[in-house]
PDB file of N, CA and C in Angstrom:
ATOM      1  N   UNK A   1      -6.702  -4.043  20.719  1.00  0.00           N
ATOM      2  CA  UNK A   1      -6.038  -2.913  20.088  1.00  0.00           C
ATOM      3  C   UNK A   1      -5.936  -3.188  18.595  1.00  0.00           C
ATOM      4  N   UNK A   2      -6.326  -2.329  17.618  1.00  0.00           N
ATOM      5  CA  UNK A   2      -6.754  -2.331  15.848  1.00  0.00           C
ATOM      6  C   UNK A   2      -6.116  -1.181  16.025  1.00  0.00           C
ATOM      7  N   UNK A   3      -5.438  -1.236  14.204  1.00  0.00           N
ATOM      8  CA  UNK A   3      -4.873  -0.074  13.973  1.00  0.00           C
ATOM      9  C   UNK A   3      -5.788   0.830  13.154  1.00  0.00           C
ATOM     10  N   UNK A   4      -5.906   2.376  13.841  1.00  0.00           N
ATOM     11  CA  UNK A   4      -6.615   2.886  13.117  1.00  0.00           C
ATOM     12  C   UNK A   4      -6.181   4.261  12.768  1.00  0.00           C
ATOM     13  N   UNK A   5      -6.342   4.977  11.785  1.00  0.00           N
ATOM     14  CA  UNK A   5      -5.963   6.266  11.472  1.00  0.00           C
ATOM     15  C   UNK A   5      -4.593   6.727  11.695  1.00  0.00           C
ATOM     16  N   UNK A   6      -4.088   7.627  12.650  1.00  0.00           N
ATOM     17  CA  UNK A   6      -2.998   8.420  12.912  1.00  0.00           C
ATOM     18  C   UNK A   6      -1.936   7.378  13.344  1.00  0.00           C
ATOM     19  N   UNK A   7      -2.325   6.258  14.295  1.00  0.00           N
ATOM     20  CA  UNK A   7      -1.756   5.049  14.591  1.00  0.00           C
ATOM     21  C   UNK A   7      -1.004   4.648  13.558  1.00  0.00           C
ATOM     22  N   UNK A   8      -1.947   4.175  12.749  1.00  0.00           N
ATOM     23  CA  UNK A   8      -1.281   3.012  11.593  1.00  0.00           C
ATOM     24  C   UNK A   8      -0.544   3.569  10.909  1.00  0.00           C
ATOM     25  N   UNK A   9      -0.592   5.068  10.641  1.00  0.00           N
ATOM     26  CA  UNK A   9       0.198   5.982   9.910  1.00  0.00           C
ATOM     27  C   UNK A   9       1.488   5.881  10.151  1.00  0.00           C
ATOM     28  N   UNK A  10       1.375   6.008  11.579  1.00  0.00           N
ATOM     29  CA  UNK A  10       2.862   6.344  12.229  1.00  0.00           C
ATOM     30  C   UNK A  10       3.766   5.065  12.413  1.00  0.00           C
ATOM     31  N   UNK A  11       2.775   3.809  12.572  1.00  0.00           N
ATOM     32  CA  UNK A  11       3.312   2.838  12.461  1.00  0.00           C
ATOM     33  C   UNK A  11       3.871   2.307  11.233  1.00  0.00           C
ATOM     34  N   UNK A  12       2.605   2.550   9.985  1.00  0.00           N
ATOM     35  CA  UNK A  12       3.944   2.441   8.417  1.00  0.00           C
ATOM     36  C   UNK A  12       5.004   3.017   8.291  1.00  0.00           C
ATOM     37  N   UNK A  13       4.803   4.578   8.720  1.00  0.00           N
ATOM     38  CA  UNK A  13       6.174   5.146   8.907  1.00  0.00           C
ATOM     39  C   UNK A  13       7.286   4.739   9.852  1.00  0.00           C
ATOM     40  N   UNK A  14       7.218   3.806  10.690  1.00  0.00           N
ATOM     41  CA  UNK A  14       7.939   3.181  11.930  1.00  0.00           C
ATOM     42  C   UNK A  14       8.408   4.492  12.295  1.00  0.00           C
ATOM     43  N   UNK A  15       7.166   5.360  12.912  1.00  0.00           N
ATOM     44  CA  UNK A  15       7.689   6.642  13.629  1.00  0.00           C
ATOM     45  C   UNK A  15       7.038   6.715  15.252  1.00  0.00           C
ATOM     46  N   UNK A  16       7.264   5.650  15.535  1.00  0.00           N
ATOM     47  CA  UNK A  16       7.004   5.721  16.965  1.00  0.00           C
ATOM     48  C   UNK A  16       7.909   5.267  17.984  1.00  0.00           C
ATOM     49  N   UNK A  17       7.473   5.185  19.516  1.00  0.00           N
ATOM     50  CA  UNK A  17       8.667   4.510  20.188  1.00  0.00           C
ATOM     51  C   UNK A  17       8.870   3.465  19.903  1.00  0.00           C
ATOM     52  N   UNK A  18      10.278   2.821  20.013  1.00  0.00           N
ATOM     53  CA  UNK A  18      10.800   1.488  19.675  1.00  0.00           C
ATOM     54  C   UNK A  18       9.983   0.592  20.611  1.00  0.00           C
ATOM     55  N   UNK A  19       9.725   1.091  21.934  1.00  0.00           N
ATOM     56  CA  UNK A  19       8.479  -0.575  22.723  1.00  0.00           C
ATOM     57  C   UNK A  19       6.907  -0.348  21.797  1.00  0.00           C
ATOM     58  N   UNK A  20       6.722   0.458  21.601  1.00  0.00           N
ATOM     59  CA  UNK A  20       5.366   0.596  21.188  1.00  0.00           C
ATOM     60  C   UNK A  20       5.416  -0.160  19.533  1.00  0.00           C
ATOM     61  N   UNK A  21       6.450   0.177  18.553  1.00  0.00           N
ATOM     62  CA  UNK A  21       6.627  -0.657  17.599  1.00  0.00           C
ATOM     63  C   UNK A  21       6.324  -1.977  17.881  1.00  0.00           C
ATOM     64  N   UNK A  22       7.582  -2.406  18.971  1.00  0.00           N
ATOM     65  CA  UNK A  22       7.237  -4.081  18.618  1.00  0.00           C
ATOM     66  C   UNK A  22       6.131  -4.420  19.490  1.00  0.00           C
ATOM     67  N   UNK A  23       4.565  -3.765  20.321  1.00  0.00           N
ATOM     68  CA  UNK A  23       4.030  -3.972  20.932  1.00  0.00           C
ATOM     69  C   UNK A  23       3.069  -4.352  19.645  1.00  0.00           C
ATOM     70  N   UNK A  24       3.068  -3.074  18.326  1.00  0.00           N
ATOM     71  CA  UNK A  24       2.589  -3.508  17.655  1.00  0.00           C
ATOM     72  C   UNK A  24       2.515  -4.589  16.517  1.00  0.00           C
ATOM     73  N   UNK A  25       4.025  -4.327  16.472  1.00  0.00           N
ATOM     74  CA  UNK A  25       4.526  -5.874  15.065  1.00  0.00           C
ATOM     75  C   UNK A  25       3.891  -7.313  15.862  1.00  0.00           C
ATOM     76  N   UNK A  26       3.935  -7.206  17.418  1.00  0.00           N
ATOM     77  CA  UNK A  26       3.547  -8.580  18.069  1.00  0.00           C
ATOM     78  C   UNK A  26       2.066  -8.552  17.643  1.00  0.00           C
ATOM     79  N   UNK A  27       1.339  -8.031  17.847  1.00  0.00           N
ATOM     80  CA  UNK A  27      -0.352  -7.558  17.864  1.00  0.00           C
ATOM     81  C   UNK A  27      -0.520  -8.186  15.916  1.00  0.00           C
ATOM     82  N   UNK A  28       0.172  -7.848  15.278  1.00  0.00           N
ATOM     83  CA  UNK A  28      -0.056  -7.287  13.789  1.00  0.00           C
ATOM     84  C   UNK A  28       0.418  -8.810  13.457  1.00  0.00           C
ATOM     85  N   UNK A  29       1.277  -9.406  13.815  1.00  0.00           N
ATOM     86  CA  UNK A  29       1.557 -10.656  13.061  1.00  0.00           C
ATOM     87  C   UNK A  29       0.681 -11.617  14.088  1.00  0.00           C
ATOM     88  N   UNK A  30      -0.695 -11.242  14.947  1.00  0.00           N
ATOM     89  CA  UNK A  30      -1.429 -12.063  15.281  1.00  0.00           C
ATOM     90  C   UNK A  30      -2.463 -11.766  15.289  1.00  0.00           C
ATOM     91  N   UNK A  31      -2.824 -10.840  14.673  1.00  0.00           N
ATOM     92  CA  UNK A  31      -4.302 -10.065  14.269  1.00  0.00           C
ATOM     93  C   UNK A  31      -4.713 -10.220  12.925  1.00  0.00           C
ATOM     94  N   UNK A  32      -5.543 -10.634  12.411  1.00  0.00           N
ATOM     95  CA  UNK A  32      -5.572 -10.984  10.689  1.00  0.00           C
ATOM     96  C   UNK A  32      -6.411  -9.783  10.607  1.00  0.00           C
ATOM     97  N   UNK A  33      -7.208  -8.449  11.202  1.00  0.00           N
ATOM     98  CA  UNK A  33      -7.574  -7.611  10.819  1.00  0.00           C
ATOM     99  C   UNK A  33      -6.333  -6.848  10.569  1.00  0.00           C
ATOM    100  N   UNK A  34      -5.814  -6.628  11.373  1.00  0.00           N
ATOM    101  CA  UNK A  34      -4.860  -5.854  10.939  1.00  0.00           C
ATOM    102  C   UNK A  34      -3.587  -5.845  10.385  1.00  0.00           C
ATOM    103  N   UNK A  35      -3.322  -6.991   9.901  1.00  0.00           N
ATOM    104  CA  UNK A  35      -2.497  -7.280   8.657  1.00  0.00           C
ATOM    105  C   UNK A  35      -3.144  -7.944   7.528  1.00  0.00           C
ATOM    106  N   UNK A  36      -4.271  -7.394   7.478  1.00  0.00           N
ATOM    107  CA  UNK A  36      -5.277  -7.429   6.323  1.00  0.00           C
ATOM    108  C   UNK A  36      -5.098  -5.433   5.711  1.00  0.00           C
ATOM    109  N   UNK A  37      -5.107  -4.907   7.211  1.00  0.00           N
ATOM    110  CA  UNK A  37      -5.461  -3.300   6.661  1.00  0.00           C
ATOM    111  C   UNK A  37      -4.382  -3.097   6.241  1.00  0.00           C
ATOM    112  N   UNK A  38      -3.210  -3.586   6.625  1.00  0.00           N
ATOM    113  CA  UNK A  38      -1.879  -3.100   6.397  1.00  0.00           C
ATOM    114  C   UNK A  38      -1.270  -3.578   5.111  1.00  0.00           C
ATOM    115  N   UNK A  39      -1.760  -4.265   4.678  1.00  0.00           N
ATOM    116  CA  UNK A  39      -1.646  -5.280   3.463  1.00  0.00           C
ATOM    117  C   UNK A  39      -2.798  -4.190   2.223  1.00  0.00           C
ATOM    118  N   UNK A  40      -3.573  -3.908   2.436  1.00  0.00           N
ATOM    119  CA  UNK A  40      -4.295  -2.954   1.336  1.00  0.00           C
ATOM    120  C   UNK A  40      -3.784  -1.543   1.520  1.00  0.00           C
ATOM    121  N   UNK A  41      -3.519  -1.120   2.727  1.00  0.00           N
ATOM    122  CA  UNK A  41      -2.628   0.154   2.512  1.00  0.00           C
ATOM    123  C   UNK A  41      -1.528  -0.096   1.463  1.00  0.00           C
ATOM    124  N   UNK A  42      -0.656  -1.025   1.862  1.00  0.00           N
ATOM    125  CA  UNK A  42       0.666  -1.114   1.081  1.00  0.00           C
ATOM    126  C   UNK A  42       0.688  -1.560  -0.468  1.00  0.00           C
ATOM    127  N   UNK A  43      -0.652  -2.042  -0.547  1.00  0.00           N
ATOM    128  CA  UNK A  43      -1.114  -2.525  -1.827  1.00  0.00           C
ATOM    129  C   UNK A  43      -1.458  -1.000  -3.042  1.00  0.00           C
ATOM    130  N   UNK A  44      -2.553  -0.341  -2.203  1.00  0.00           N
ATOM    131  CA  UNK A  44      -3.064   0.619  -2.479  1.00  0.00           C
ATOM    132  C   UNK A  44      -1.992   1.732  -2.750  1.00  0.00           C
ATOM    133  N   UNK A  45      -0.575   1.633  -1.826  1.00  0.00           N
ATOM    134  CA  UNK A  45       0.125   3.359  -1.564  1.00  0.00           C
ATOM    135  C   UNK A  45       1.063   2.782  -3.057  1.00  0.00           C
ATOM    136  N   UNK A  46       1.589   1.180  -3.235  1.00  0.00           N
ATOM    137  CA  UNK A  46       2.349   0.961  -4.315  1.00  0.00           C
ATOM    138  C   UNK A  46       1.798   0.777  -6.056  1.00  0.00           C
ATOM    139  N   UNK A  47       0.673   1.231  -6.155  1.00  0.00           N
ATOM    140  CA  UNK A  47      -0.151   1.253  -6.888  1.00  0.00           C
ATOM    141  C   UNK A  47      -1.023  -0.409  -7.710  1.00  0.00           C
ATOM    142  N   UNK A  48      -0.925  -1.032  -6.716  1.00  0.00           N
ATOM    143  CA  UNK A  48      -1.501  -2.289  -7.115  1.00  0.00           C
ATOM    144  C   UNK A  48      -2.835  -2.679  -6.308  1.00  0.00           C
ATOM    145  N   UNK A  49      -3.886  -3.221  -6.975  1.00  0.00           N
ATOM    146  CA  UNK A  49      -4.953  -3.637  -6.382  1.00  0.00           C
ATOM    147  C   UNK A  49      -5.724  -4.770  -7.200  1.00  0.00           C
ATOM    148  N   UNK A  50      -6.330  -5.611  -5.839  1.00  0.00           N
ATOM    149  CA  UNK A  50      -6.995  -6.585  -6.728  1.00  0.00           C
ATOM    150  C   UNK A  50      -8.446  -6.352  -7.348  1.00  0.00           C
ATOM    151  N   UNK A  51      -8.246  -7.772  -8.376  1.00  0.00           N
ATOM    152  CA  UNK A  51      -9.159  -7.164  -9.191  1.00  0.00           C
ATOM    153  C   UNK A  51      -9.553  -8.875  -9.723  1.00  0.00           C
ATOM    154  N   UNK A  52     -10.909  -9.060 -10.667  1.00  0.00           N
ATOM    155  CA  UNK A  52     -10.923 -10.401 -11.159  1.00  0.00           C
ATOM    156  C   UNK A  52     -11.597 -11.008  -9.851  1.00  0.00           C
ATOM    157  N   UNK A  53     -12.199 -12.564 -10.414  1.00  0.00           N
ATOM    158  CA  UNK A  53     -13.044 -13.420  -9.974  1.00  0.00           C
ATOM    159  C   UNK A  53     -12.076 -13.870  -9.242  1.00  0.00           C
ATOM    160  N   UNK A  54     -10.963 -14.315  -8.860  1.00  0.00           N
ATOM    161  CA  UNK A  54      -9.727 -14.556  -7.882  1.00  0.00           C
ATOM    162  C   UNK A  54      -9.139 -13.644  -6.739  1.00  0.00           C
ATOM    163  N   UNK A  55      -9.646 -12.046  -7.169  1.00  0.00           N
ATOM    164  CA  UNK A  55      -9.083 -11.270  -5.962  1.00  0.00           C
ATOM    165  C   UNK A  55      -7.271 -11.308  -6.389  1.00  0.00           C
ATOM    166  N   UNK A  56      -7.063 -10.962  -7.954  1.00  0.00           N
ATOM    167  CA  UNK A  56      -5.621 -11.278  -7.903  1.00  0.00           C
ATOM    168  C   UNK A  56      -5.097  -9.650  -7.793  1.00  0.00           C
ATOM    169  N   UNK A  57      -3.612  -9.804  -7.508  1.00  0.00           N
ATOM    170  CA  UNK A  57      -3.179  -8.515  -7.454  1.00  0.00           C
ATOM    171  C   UNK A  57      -2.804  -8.349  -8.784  1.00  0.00           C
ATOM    172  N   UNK A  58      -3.114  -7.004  -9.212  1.00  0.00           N
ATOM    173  CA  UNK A  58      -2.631  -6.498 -10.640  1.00  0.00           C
ATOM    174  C   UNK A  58      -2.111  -4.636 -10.505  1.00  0.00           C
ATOM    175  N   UNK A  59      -1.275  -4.493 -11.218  1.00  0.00           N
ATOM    176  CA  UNK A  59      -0.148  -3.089 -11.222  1.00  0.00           C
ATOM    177  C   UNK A  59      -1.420  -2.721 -11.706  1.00  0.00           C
ATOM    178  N   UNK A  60      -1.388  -1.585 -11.087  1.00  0.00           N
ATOM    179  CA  UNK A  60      -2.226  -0.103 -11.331  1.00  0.00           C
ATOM    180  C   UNK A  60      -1.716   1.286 -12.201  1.00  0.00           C
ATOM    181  N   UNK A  61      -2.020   1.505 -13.115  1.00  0.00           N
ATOM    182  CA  UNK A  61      -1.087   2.777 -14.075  1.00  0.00           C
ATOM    183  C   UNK A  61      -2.062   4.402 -13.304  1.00  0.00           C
ATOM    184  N   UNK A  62      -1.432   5.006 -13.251  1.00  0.00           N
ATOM    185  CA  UNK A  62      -1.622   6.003 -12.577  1.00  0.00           C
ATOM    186  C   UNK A  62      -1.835   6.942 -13.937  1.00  0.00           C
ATOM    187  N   UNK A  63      -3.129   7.658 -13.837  1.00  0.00           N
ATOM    188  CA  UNK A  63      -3.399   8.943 -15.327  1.00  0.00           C
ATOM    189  C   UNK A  63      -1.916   9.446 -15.646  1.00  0.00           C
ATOM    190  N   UNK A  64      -1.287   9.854 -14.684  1.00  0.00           N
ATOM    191  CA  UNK A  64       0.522  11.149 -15.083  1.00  0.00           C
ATOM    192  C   UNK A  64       1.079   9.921 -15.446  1.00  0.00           C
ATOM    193  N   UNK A  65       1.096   8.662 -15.024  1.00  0.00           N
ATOM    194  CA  UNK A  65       1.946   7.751 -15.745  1.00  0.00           C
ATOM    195  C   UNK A  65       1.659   7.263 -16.870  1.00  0.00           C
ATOM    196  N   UNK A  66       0.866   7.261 -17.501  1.00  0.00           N
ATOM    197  CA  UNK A  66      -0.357   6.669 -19.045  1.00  0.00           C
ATOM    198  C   UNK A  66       0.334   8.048 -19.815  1.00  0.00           C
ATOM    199  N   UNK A  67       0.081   9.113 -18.986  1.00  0.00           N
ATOM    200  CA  UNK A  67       0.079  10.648 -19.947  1.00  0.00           C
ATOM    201  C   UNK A  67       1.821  10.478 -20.294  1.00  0.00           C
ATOM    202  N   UNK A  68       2.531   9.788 -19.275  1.00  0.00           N
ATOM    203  CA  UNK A  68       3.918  10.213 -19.766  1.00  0.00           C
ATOM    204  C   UNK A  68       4.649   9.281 -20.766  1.00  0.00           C
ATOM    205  N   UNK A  69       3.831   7.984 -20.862  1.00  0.00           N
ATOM    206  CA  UNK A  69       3.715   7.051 -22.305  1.00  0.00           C
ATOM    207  C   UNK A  69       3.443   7.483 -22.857  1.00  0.00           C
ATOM    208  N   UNK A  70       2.159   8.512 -23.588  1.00  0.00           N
ATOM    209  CA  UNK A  70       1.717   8.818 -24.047  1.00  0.00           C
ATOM    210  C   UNK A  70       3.079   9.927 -24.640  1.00  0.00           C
ATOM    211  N   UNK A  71       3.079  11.025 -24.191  1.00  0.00           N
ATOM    212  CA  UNK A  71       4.320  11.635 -24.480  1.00  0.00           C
ATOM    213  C   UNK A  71       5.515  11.111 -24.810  1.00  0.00           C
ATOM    214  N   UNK A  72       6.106   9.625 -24.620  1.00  0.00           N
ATOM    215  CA  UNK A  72       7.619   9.192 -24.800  1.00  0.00           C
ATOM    216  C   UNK A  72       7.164   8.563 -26.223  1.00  0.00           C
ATOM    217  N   UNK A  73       5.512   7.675 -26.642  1.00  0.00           N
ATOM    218  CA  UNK A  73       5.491   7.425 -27.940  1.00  0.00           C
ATOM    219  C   UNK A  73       5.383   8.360 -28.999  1.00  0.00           C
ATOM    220  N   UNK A  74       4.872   9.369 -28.400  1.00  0.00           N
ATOM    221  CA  UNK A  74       4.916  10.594 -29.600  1.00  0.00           C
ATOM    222  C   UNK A  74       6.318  10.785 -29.860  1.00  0.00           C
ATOM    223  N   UNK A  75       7.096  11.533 -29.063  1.00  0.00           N
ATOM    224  CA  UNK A  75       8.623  11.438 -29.292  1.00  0.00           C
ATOM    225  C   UNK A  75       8.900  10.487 -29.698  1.00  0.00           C
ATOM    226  N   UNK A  76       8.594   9.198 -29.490  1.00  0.00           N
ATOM    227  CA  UNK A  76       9.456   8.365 -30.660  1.00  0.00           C
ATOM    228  C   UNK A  76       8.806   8.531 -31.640  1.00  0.00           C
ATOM    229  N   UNK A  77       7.612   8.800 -32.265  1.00  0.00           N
ATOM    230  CA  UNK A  77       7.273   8.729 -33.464  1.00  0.00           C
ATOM    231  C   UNK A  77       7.888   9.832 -34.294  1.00  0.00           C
ATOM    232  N   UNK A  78       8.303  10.921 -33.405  1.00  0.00           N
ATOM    233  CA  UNK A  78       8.807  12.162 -34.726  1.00  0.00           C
ATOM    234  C   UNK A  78      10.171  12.027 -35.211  1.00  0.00           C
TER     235      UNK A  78
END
């Protein structure tokens, strides 16, 4: 059993039954696929991804977040 699609969804959301949760937290803290996928989801949804000859994690700036620097230095400049 791999988590895939609608599954894993519901499982980040911990929106499933309470046996089926920990059927999966047991599965997930002994599956390195799938606390590999779950680990780049959470990487990916918090805006960080790796990057570099190391595979290191680095913060990700999102375009509306750059644009809204962009806007707070103008305001400070006037």
């Amino acid at each position: 059993m791999h988590l895939y699609g609608h599954t894993q969804e519901s499982y980040i959301k911990r929106d499933l039954p309470p046996r089926q949760l920990a059927s999966i937290d047991t599965h997930v803290s002994n599956c390195l696929f799938c606390a590999h996928a779950l680990a780049e989801e959470a990487a990916v949804s918090t805006g960080w991804e790796r990057r570099g000859w190391l595979g290191r994690l680095v913060q990700v700036e999102t375009p509306a977040a750059i644009d809204a620097v962009a806007e707070q230095d103008e305001r400070a400049a006037a």
